[in-house]
PDB file of N, CA and C in Angstrom:
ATOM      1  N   UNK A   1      19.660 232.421 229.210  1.00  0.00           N
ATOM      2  CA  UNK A   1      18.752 233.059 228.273  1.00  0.00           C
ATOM      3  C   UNK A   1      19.535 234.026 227.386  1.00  0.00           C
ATOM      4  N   UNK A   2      19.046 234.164 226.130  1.00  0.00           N
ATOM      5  CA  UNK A   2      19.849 234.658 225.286  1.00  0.00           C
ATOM      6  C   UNK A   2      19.183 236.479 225.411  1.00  0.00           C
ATOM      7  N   UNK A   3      20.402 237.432 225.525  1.00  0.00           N
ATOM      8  CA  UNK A   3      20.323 238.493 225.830  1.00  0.00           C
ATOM      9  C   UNK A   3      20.135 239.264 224.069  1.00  0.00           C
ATOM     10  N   UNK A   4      18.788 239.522 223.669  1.00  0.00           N
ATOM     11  CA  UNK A   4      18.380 240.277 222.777  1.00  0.00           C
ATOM     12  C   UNK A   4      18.083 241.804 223.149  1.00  0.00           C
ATOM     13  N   UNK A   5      18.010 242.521 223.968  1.00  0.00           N
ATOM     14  CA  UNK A   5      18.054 244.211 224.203  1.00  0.00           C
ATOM     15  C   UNK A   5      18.694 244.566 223.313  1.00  0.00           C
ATOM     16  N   UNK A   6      19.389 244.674 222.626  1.00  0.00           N
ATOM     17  CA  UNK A   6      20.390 245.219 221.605  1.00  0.00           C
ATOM     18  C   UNK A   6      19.637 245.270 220.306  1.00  0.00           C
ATOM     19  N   UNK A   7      18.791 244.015 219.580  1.00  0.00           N
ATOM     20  CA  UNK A   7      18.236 243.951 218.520  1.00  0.00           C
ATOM     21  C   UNK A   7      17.038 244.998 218.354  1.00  0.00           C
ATOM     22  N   UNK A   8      16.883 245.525 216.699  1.00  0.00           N
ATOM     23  CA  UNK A   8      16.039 246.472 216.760  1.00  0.00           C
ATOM     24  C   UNK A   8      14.826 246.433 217.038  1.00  0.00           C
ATOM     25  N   UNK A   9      14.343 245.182 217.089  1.00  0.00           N
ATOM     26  CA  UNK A   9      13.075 245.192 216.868  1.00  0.00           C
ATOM     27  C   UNK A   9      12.549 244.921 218.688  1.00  0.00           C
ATOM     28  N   UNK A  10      13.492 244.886 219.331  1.00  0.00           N
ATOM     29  CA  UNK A  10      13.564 244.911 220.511  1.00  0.00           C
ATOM     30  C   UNK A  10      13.237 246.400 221.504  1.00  0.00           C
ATOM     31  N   UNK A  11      13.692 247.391 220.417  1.00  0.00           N
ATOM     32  CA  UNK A  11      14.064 248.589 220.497  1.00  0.00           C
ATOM     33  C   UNK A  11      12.932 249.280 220.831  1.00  0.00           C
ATOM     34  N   UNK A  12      12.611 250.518 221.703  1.00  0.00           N
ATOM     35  CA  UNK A  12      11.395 251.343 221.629  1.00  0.00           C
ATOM     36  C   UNK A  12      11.599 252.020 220.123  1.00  0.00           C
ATOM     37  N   UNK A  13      10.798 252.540 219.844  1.00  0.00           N
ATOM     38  CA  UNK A  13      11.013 253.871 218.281  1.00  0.00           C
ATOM     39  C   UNK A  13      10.694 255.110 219.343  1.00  0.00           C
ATOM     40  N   UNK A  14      11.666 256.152 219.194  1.00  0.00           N
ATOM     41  CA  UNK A  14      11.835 256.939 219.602  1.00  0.00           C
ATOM     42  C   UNK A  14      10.502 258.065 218.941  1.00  0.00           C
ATOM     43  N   UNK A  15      10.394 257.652 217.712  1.00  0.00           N
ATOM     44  CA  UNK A  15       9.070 258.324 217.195  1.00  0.00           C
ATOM     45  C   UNK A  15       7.713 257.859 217.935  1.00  0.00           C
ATOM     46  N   UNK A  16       7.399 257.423 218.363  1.00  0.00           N
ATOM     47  CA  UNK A  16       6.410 256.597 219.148  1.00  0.00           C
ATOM     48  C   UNK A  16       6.545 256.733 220.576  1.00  0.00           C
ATOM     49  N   UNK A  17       7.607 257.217 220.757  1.00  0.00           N
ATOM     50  CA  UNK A  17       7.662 257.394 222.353  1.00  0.00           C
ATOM     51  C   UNK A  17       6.653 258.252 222.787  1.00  0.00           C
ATOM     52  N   UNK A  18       6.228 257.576 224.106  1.00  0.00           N
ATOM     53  CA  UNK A  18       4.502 258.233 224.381  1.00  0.00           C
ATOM     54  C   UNK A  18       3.176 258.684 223.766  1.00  0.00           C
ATOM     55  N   UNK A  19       3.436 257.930 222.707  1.00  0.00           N
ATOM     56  CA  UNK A  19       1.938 258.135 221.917  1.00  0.00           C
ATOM     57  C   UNK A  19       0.662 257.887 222.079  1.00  0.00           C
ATOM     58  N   UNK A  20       1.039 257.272 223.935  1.00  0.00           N
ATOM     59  CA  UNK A  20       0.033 256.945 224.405  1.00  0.00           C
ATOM     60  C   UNK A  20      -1.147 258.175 224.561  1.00  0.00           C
ATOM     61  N   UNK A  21      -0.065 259.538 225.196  1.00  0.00           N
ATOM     62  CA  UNK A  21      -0.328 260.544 225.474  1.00  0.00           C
ATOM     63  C   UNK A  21      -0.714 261.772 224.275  1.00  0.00           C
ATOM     64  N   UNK A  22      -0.686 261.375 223.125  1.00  0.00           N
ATOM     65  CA  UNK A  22      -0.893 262.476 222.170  1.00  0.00           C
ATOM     66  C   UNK A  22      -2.391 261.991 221.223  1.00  0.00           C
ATOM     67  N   UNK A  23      -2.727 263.461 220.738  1.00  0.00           N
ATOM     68  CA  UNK A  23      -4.037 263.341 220.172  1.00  0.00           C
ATOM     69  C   UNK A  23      -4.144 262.300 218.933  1.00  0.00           C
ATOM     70  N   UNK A  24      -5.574 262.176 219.133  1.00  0.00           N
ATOM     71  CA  UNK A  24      -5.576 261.247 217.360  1.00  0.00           C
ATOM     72  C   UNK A  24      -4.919 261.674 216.574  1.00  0.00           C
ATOM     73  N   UNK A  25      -4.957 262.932 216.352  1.00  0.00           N
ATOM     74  CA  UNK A  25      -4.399 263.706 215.049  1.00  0.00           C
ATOM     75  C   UNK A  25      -2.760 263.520 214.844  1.00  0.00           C
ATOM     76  N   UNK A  26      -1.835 263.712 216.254  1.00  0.00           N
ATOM     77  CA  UNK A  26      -0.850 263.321 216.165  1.00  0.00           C
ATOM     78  C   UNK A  26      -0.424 262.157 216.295  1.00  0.00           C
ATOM     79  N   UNK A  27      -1.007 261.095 216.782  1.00  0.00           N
ATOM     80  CA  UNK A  27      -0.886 259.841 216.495  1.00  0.00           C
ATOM     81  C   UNK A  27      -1.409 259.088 215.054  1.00  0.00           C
ATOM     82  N   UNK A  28      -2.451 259.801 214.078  1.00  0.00           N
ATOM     83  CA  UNK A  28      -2.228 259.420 212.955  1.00  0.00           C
ATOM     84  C   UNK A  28      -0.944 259.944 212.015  1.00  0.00           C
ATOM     85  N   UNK A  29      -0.639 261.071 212.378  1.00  0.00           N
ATOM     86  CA  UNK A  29       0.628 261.935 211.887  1.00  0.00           C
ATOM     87  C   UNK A  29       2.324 260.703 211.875  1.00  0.00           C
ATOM     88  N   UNK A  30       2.240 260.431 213.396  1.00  0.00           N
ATOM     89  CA  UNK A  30       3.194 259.150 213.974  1.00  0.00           C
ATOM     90  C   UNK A  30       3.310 258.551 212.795  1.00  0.00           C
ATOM     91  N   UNK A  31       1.854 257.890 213.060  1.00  0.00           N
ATOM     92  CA  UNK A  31       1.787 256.404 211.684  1.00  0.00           C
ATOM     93  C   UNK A  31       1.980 256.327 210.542  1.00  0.00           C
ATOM     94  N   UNK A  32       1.573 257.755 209.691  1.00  0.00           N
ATOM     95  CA  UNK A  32       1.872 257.869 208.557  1.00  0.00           C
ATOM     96  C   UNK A  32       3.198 258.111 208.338  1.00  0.00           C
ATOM     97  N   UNK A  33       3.376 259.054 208.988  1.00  0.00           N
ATOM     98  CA  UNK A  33       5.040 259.309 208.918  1.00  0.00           C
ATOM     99  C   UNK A  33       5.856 258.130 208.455  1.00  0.00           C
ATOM    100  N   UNK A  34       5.873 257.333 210.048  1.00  0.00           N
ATOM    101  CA  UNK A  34       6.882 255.976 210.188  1.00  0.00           C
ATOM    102  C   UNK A  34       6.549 254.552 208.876  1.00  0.00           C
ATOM    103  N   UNK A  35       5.067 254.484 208.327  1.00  0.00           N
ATOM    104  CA  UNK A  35       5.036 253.807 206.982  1.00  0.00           C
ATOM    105  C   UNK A  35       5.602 254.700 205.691  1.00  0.00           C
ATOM    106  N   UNK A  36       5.821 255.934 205.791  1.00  0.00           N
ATOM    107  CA  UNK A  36       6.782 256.558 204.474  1.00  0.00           C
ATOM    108  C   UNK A  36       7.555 255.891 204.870  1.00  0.00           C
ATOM    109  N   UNK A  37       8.716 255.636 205.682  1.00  0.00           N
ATOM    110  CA  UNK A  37      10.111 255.078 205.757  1.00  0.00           C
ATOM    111  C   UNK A  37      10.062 253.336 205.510  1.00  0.00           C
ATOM    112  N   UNK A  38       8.863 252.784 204.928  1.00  0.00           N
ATOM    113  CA  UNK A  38       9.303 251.213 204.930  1.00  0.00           C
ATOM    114  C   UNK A  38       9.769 251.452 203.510  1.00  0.00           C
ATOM    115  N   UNK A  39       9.076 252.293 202.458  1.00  0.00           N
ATOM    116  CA  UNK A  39       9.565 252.092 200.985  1.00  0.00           C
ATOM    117  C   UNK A  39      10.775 252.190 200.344  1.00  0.00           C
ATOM    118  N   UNK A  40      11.068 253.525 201.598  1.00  0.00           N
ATOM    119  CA  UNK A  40      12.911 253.533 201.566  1.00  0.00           C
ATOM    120  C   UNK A  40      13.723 253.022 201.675  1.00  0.00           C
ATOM    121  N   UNK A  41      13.210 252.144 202.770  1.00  0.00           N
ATOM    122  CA  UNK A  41      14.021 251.173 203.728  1.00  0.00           C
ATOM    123  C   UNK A  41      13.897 250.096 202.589  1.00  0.00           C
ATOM    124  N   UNK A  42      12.889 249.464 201.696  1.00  0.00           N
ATOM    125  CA  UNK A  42      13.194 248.098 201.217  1.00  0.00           C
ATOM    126  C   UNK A  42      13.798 248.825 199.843  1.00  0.00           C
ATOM    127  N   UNK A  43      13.549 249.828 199.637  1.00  0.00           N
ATOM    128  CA  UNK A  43      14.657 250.198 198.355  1.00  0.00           C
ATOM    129  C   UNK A  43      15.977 250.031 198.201  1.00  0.00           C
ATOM    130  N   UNK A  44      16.670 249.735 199.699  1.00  0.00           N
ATOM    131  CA  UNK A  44      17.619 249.801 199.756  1.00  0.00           C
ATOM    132  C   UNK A  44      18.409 248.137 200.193  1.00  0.00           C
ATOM    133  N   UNK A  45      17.331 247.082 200.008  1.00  0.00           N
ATOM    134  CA  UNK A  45      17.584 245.596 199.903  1.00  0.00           C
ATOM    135  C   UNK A  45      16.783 244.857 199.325  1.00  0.00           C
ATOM    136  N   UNK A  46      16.875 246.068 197.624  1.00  0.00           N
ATOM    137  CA  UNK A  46      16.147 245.068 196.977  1.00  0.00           C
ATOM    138  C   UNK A  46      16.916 243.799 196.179  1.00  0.00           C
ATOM    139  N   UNK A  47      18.269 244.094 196.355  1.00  0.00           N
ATOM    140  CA  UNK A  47      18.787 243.005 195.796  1.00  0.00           C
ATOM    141  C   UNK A  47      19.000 241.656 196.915  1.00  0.00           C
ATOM    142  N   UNK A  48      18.929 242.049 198.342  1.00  0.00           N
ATOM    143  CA  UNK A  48      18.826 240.772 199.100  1.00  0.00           C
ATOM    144  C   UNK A  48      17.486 240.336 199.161  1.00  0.00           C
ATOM    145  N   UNK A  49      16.275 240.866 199.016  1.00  0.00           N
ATOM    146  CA  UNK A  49      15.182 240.042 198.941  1.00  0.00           C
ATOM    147  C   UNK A  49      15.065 239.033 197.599  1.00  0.00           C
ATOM    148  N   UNK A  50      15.915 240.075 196.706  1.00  0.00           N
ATOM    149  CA  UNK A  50      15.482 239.034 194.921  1.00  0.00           C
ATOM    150  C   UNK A  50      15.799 238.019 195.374  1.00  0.00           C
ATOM    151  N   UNK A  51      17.343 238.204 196.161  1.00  0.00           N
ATOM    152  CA  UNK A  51      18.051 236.794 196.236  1.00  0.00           C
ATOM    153  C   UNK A  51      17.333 235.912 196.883  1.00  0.00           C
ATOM    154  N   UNK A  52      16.595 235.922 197.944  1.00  0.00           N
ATOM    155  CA  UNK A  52      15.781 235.231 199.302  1.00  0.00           C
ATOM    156  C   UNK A  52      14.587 235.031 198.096  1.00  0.00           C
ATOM    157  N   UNK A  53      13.926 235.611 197.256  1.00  0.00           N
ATOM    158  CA  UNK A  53      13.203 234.995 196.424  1.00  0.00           C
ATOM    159  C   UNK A  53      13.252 233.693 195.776  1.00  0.00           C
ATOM    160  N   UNK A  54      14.671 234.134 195.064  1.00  0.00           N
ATOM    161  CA  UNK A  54      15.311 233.054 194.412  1.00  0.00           C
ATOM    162  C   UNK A  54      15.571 232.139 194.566  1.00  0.00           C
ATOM    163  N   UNK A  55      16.066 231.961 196.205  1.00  0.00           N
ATOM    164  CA  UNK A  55      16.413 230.872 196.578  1.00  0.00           C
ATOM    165  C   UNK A  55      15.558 230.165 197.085  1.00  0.00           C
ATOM    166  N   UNK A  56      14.258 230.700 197.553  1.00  0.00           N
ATOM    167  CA  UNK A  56      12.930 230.183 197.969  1.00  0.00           C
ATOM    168  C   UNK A  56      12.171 229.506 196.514  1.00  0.00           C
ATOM    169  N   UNK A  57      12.069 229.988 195.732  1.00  0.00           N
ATOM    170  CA  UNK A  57      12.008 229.424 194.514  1.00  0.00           C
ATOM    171  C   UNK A  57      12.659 227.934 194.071  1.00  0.00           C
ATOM    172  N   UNK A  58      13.621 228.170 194.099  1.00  0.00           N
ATOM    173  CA  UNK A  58      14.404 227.225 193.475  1.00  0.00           C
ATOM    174  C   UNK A  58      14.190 226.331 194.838  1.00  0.00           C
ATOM    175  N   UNK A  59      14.403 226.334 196.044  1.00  0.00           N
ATOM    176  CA  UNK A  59      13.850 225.394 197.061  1.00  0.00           C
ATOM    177  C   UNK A  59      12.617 224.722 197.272  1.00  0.00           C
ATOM    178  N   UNK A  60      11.718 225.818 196.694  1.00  0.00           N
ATOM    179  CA  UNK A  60      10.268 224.975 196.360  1.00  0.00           C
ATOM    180  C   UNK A  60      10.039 223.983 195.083  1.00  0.00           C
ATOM    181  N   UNK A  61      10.877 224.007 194.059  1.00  0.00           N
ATOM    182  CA  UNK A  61      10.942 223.452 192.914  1.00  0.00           C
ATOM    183  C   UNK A  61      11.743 222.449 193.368  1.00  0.00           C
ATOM    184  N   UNK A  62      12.466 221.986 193.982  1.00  0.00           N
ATOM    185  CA  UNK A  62      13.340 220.882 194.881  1.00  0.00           C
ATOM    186  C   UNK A  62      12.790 220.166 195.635  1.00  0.00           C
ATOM    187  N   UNK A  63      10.784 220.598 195.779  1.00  0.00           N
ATOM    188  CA  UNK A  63      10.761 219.968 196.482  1.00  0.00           C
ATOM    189  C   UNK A  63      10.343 219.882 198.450  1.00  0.00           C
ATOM    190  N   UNK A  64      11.575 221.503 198.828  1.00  0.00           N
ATOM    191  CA  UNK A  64      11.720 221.482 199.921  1.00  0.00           C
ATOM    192  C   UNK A  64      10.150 222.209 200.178  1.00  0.00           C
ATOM    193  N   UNK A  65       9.969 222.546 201.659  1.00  0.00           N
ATOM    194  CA  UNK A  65       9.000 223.068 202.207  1.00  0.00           C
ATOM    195  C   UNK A  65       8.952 224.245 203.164  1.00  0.00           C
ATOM    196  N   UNK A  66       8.283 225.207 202.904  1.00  0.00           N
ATOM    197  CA  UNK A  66       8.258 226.455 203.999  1.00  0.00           C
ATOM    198  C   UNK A  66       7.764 226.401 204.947  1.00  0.00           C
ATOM    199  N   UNK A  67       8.212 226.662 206.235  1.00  0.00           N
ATOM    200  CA  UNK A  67       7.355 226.434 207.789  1.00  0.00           C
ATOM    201  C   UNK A  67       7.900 227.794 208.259  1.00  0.00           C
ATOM    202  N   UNK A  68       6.038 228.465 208.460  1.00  0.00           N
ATOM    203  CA  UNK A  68       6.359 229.445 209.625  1.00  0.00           C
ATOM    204  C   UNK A  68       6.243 229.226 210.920  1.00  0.00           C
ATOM    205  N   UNK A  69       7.224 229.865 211.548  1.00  0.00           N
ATOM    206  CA  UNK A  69       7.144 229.377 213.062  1.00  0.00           C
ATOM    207  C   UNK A  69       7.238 230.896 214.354  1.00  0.00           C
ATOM    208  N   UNK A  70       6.441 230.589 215.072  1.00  0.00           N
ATOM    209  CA  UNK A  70       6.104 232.076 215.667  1.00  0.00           C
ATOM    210  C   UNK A  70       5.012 231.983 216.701  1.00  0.00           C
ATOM    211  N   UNK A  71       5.429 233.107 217.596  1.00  0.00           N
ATOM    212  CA  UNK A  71       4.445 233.161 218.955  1.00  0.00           C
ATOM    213  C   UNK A  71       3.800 233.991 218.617  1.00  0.00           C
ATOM    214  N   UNK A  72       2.233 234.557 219.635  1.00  0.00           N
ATOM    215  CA  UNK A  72       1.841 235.712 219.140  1.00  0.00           C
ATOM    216  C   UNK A  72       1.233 236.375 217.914  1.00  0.00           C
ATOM    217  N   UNK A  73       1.494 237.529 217.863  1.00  0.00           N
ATOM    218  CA  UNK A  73       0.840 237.892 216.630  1.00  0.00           C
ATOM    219  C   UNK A  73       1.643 237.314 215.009  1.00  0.00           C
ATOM    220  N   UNK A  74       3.047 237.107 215.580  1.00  0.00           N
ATOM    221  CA  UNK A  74       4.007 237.175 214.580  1.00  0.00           C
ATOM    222  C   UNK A  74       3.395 235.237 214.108  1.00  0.00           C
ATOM    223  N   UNK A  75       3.270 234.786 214.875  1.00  0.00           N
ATOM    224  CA  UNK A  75       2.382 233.131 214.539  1.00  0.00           C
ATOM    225  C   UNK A  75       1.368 233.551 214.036  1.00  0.00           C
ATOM    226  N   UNK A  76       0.249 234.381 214.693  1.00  0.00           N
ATOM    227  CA  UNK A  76      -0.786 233.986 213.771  1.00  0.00           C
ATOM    228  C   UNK A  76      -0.735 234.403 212.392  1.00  0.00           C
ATOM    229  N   UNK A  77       0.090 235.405 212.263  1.00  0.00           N
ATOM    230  CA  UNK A  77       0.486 235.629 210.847  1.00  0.00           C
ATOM    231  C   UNK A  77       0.909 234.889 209.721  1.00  0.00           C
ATOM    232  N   UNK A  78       1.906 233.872 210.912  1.00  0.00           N
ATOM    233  CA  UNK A  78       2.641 232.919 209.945  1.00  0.00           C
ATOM    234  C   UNK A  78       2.008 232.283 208.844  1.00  0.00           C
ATOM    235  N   UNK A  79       0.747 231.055 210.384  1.00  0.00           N
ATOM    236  CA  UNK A  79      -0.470 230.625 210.513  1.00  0.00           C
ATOM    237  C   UNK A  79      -1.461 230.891 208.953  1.00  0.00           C
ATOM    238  N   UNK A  80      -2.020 232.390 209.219  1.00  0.00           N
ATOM    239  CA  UNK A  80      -2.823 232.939 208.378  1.00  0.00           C
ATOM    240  C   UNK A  80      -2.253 232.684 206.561  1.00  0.00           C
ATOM    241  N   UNK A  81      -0.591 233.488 206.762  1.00  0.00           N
ATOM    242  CA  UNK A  81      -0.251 233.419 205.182  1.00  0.00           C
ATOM    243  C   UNK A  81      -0.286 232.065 204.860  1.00  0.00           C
ATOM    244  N   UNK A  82       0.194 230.890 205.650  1.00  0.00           N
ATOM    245  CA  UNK A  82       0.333 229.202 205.071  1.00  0.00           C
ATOM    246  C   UNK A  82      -0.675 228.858 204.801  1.00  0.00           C
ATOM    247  N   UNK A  83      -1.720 229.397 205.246  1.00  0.00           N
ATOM    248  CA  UNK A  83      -3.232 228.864 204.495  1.00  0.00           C
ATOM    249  C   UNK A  83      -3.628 229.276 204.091  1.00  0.00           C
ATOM    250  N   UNK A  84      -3.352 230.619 204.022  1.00  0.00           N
ATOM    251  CA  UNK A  84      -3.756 231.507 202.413  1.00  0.00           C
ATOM    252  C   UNK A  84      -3.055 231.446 200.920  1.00  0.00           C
ATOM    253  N   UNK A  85      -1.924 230.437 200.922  1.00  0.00           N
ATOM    254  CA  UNK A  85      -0.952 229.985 199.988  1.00  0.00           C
ATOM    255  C   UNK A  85      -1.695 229.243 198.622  1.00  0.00           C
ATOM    256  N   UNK A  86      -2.052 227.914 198.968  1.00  0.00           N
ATOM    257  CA  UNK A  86      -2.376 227.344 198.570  1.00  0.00           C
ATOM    258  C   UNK A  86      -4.510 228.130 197.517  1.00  0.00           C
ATOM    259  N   UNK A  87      -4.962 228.785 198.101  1.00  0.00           N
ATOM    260  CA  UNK A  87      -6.374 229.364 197.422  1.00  0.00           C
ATOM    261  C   UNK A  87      -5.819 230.615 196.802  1.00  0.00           C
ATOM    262  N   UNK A  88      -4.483 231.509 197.332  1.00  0.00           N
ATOM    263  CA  UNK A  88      -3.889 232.688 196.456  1.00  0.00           C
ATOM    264  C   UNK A  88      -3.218 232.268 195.365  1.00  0.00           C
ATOM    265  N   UNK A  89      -2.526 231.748 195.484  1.00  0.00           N
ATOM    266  CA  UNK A  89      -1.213 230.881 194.206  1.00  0.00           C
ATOM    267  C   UNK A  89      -1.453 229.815 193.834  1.00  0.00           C
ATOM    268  N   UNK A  90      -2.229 228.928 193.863  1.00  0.00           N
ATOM    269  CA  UNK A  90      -2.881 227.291 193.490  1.00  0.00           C
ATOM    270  C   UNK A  90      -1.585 226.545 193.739  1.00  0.00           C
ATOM    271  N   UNK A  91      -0.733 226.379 194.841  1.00  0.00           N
ATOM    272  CA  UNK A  91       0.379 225.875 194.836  1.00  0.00           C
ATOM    273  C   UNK A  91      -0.040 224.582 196.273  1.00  0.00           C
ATOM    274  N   UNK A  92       0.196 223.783 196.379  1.00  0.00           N
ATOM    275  CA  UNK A  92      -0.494 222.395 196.863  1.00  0.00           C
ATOM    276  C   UNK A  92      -0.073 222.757 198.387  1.00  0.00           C
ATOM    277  N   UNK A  93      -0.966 222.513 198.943  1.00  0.00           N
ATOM    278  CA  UNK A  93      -1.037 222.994 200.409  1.00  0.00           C
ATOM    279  C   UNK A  93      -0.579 222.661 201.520  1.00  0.00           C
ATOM    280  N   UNK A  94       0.308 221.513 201.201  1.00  0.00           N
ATOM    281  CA  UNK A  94       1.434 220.961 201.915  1.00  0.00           C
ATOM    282  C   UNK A  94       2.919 221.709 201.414  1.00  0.00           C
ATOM    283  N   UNK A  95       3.131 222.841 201.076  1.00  0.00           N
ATOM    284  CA  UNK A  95       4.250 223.786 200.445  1.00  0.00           C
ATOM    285  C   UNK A  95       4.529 224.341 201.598  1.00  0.00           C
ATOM    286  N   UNK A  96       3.348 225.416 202.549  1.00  0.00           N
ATOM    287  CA  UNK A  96       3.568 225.807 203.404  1.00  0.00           C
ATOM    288  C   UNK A  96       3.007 225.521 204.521  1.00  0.00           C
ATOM    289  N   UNK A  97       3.211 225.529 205.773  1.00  0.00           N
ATOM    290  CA  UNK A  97       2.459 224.999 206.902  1.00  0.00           C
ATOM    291  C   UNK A  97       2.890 226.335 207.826  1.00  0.00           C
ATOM    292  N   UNK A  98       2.158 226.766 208.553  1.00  0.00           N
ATOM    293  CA  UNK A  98       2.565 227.467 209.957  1.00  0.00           C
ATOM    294  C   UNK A  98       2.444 227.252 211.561  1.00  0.00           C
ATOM    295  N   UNK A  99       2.779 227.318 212.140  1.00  0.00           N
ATOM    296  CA  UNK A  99       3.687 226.458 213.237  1.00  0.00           C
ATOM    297  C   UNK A  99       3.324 227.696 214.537  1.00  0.00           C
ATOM    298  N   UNK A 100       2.503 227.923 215.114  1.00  0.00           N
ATOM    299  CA  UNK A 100       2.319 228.883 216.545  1.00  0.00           C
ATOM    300  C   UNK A 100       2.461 228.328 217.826  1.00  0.00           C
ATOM    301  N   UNK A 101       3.141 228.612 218.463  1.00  0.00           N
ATOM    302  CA  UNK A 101       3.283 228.443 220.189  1.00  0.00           C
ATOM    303  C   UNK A 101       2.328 228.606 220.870  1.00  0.00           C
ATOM    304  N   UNK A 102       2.132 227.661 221.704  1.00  0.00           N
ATOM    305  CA  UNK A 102       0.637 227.674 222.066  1.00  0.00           C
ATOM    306  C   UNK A 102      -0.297 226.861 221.320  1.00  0.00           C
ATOM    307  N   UNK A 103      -0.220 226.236 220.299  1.00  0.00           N
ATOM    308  CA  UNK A 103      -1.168 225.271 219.193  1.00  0.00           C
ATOM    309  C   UNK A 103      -2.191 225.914 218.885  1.00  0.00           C
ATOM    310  N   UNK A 104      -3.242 225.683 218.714  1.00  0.00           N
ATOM    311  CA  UNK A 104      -4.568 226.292 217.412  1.00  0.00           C
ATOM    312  C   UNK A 104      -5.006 227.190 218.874  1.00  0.00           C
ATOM    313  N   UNK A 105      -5.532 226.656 219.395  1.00  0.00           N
ATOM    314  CA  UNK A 105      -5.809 227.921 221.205  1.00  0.00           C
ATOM    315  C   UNK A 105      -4.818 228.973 220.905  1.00  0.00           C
ATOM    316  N   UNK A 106      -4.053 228.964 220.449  1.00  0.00           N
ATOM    317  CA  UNK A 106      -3.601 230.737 220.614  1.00  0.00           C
ATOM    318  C   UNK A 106      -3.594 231.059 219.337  1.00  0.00           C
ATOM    319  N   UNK A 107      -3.868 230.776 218.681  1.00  0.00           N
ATOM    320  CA  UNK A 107      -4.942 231.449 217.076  1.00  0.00           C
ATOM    321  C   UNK A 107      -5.971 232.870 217.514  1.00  0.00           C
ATOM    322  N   UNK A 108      -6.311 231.776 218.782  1.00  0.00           N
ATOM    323  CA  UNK A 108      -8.100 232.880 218.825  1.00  0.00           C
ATOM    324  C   UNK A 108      -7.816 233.670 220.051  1.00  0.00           C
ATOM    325  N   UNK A 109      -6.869 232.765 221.071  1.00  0.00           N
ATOM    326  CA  UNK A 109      -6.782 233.922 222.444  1.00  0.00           C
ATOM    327  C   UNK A 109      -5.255 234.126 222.577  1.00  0.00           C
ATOM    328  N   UNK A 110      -4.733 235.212 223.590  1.00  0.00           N
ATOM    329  CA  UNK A 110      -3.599 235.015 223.582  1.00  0.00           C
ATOM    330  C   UNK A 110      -3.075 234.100 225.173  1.00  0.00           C
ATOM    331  N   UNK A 111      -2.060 233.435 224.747  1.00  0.00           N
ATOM    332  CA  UNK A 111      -1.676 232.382 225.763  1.00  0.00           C
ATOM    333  C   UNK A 111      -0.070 233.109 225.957  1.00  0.00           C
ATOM    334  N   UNK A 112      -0.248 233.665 227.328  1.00  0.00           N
ATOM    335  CA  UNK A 112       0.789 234.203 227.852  1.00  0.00           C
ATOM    336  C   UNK A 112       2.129 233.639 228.210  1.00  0.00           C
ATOM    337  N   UNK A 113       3.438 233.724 227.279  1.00  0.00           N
ATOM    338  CA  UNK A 113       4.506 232.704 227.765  1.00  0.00           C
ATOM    339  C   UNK A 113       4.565 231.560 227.414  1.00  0.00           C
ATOM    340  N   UNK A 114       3.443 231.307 226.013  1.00  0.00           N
ATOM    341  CA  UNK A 114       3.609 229.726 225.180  1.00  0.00           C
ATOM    342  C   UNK A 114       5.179 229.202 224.837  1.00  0.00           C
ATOM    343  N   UNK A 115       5.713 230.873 224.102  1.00  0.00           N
ATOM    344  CA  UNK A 115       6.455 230.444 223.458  1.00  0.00           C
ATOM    345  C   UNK A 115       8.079 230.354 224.411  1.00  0.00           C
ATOM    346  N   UNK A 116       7.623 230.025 225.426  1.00  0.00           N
ATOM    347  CA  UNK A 116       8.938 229.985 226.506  1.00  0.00           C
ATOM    348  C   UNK A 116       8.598 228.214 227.514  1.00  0.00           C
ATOM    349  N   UNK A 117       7.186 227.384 226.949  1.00  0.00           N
ATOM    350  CA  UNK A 117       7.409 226.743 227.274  1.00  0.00           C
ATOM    351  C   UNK A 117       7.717 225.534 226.271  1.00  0.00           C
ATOM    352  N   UNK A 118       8.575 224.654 226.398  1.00  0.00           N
ATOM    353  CA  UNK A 118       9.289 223.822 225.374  1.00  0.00           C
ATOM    354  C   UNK A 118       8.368 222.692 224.878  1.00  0.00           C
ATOM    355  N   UNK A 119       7.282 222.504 225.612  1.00  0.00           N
ATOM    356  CA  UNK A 119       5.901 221.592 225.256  1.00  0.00           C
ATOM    357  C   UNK A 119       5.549 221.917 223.955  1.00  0.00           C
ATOM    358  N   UNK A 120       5.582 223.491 224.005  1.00  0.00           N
ATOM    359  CA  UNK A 120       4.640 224.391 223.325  1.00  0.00           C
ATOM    360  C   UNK A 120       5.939 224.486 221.864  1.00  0.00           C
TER     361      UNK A 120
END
């Protein structure tokens, strides 16, 4: 098994640590806080997203096709944007497809460990 502990998103946020335990007030404080830092954060790759634009662009004009693929919440997301593609952008609805572990059943519930079995 491939050892991810190291990756960030793996990571606790040290800002969030025990927020189980703190009031609404400081747990809305948390949240707001930690969304100021996404604007910063993509300010500072806005030239690698143009590029990932670009090249998504020019790959869809080729032809090629986008597939999201994902367990969990990060699937149903996928899920959600690929079929919101085609009625947001009028772009033909075979462009994007999304792809969840677990199949359409874990859309609505969650299926514990889909994405660790290779069926799935």
């Amino acid at each position: 098994m491939i050892d991810r502990s190291e990756l960030k998103t793996e990571q606790q946020n040290p800002a969030s640590y025990k927020i189980d335990e703190q009031t609404i007030r400081e747990i809305l404080e948390v949240i707001n806080r930690e969304d100021q830092t996404i604007a910063l954060k993509i300010s500072k790759v806005i030239s690698e997203i143009e590029k990932t634009v670009q090249l998504t662009t020019a790959a869809l004009r080729k032809g090629k096709k986008i597939v999201y693929i994902g367990a969990g919440t990060s699937g149903r997301l996928g899920v959600l944007d690929a079929s919101e593609m085609p009625p947001t952008f009028s772009v033909p609805p075979d462009w994007f497809n999304g792809i969840i572990a677990g199949g359409d059943d874990a859309l609505r519930r969650s299926i514990e460990g889909a994405e660790d079995k290779p069926e799935n």
